[in-house]
N, C-alpha and C. Protein backbone atom coordinates (compact mmCIF):
# COMPACT_ATOMS: atom_id res chain seq x y z
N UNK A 1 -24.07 -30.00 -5.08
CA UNK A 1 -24.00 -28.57 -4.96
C UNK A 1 -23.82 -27.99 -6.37
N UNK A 2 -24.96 -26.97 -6.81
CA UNK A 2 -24.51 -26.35 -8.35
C UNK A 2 -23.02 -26.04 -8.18
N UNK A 3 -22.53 -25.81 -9.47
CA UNK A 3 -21.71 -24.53 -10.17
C UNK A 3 -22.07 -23.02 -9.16
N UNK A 4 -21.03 -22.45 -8.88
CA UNK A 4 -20.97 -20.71 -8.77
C UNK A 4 -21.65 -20.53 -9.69
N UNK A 5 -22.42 -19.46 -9.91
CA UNK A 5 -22.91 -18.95 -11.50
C UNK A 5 -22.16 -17.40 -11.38
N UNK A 6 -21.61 -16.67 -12.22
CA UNK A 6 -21.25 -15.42 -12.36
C UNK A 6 -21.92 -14.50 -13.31
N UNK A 7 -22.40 -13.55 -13.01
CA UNK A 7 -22.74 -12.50 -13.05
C UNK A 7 -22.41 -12.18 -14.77
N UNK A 8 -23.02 -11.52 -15.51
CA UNK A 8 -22.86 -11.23 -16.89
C UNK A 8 -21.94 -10.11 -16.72
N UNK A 9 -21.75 -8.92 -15.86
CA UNK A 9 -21.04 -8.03 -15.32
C UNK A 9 -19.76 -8.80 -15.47
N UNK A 10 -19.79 -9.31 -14.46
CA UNK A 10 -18.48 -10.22 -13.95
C UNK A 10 -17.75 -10.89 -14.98
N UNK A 11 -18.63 -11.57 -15.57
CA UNK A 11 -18.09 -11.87 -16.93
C UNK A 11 -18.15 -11.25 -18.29
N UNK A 12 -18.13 -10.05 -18.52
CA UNK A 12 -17.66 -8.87 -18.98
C UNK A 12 -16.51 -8.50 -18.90
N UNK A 13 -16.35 -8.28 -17.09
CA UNK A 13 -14.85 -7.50 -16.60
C UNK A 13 -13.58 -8.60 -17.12
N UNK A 14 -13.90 -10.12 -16.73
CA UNK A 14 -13.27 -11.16 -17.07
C UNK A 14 -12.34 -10.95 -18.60
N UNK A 15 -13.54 -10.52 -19.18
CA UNK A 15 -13.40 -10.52 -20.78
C UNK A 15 -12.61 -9.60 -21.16
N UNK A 16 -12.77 -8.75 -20.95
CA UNK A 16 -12.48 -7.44 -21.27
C UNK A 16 -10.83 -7.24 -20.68
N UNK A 17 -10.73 -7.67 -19.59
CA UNK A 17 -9.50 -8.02 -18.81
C UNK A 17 -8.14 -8.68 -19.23
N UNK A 18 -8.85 -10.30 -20.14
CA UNK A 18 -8.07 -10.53 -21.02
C UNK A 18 -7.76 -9.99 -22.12
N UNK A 19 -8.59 -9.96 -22.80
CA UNK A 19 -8.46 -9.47 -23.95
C UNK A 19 -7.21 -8.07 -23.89
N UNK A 20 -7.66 -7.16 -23.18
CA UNK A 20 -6.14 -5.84 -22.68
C UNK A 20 -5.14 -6.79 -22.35
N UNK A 21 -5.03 -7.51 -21.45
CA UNK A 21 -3.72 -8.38 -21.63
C UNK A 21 -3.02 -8.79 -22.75
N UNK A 22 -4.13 -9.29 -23.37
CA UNK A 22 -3.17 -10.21 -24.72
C UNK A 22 -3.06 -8.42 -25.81
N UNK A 23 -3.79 -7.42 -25.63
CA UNK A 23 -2.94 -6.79 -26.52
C UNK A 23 -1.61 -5.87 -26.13
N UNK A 24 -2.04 -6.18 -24.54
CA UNK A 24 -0.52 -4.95 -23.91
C UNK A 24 0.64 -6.13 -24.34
N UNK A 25 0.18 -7.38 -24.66
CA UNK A 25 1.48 -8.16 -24.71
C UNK A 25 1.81 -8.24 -25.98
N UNK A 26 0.77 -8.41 -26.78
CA UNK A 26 1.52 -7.88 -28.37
C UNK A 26 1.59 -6.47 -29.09
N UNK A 27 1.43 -5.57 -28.26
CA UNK A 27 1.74 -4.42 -28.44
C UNK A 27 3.56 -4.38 -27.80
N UNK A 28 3.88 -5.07 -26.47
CA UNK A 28 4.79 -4.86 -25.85
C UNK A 28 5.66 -5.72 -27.01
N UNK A 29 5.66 -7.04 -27.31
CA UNK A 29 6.47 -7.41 -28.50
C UNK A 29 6.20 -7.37 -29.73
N UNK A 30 5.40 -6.77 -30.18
CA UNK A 30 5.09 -6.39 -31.52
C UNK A 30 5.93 -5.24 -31.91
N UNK A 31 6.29 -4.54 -31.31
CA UNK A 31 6.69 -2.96 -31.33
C UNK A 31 7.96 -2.72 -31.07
N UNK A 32 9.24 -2.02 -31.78
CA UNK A 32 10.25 -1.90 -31.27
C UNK A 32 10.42 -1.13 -30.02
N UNK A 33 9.83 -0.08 -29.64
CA UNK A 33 10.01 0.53 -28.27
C UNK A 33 9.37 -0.06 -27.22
N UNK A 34 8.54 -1.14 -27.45
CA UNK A 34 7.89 -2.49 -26.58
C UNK A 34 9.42 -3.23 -26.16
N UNK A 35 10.08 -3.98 -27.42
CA UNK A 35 10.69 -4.78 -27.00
C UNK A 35 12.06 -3.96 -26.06
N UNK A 36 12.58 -3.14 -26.86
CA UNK A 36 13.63 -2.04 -26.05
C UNK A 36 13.12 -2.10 -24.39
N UNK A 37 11.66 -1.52 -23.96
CA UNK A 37 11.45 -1.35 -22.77
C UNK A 37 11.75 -2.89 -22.09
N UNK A 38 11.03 -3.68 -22.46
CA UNK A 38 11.31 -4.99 -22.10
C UNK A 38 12.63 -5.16 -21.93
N UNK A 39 13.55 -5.54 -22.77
CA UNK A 39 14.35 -5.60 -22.69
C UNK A 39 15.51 -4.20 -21.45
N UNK A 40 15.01 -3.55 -21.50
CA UNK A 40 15.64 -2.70 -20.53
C UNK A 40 15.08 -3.13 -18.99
N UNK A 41 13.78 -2.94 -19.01
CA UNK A 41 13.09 -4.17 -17.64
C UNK A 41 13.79 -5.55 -16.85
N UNK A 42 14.23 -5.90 -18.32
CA UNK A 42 14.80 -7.26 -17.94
C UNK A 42 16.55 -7.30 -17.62
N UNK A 43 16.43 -6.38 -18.12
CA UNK A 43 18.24 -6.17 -17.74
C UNK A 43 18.64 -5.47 -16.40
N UNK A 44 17.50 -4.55 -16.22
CA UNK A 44 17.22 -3.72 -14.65
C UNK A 44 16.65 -4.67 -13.36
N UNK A 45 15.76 -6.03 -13.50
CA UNK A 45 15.49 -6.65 -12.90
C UNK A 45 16.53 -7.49 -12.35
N UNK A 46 17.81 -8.45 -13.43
CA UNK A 46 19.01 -9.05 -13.25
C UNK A 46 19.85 -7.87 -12.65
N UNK A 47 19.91 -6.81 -13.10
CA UNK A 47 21.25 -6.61 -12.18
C UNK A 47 20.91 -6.42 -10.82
N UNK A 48 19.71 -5.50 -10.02
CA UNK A 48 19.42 -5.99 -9.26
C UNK A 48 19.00 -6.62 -8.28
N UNK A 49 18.53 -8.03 -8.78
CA UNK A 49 18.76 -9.79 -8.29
C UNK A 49 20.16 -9.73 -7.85
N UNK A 50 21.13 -9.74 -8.98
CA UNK A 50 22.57 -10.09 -8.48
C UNK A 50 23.35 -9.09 -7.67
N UNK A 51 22.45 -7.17 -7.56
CA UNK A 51 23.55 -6.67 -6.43
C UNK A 51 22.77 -6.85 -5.21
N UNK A 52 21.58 -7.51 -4.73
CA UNK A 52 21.14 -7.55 -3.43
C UNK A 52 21.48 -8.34 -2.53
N UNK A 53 21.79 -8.16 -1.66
CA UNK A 53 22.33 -8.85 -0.51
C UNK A 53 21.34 -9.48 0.39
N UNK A 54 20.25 -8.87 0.37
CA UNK A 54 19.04 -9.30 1.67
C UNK A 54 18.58 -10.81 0.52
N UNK A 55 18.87 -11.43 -0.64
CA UNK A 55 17.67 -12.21 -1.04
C UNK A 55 18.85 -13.25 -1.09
N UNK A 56 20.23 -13.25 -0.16
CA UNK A 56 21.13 -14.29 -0.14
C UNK A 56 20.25 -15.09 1.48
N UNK A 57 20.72 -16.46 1.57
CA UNK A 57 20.18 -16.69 3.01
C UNK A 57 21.31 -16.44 4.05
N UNK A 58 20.74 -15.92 5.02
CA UNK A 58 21.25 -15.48 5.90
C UNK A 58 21.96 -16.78 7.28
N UNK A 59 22.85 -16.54 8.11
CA UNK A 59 22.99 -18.31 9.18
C UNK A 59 22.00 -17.82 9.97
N UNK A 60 21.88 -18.62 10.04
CA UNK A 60 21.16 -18.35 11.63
C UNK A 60 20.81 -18.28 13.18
N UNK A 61 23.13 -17.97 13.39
CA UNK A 61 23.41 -17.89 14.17
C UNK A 61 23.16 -16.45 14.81
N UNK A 62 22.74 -15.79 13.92
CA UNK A 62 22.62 -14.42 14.56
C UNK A 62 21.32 -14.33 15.43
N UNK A 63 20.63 -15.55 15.50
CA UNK A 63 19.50 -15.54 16.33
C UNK A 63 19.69 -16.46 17.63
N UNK A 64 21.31 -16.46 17.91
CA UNK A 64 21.52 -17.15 19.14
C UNK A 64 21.96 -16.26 19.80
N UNK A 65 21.61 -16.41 20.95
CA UNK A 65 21.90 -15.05 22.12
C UNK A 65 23.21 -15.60 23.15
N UNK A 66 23.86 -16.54 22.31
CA UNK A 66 25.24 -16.71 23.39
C UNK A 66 26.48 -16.40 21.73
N UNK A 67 26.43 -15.59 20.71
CA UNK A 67 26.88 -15.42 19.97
C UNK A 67 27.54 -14.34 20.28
N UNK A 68 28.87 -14.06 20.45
CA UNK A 68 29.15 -12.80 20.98
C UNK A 68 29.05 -11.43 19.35
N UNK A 69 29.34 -12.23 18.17
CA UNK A 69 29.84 -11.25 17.04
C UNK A 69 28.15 -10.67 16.38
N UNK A 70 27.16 -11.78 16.84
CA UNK A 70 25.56 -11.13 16.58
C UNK A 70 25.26 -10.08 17.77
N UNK A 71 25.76 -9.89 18.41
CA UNK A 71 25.21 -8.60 19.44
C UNK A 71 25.56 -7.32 18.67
């Protein structure tokens, strides 16, 4: 069975796609108000991870129906 072949289009968008990546990423650490945002991103993401309650696991007694304190 050939190779897929893609489209010169397609591999354009490909191109073009990366390429904006790798400069939003050295624009984002190249730059002091890059790294600040980042760094504010990353400090807003940890805190909350650590204040959410739904991404602890839950028992899973609350899915027994002779549990009187899950009703």
């Amino acid at each position: 069975m050939p190779p897929m072949q893609t489209s010169p289009l397609h591999r354009l968008y490909q191109v073009s796609g990366i390429i904006a990546a790798i400069l939003l990423a050295l624009l984002f650490a190249g730059t002091a108000p890059g790294r600040t945002m980042l760094a504010w991103i990353y400090l807003q993401s940890t805190e909350t991870i650590t204040s959410a309650t739904h991404l602890r696991s839950s028992a899973l007694d609350r899915f027994d129906p002779t549990c009187p304190q899950c009703m």
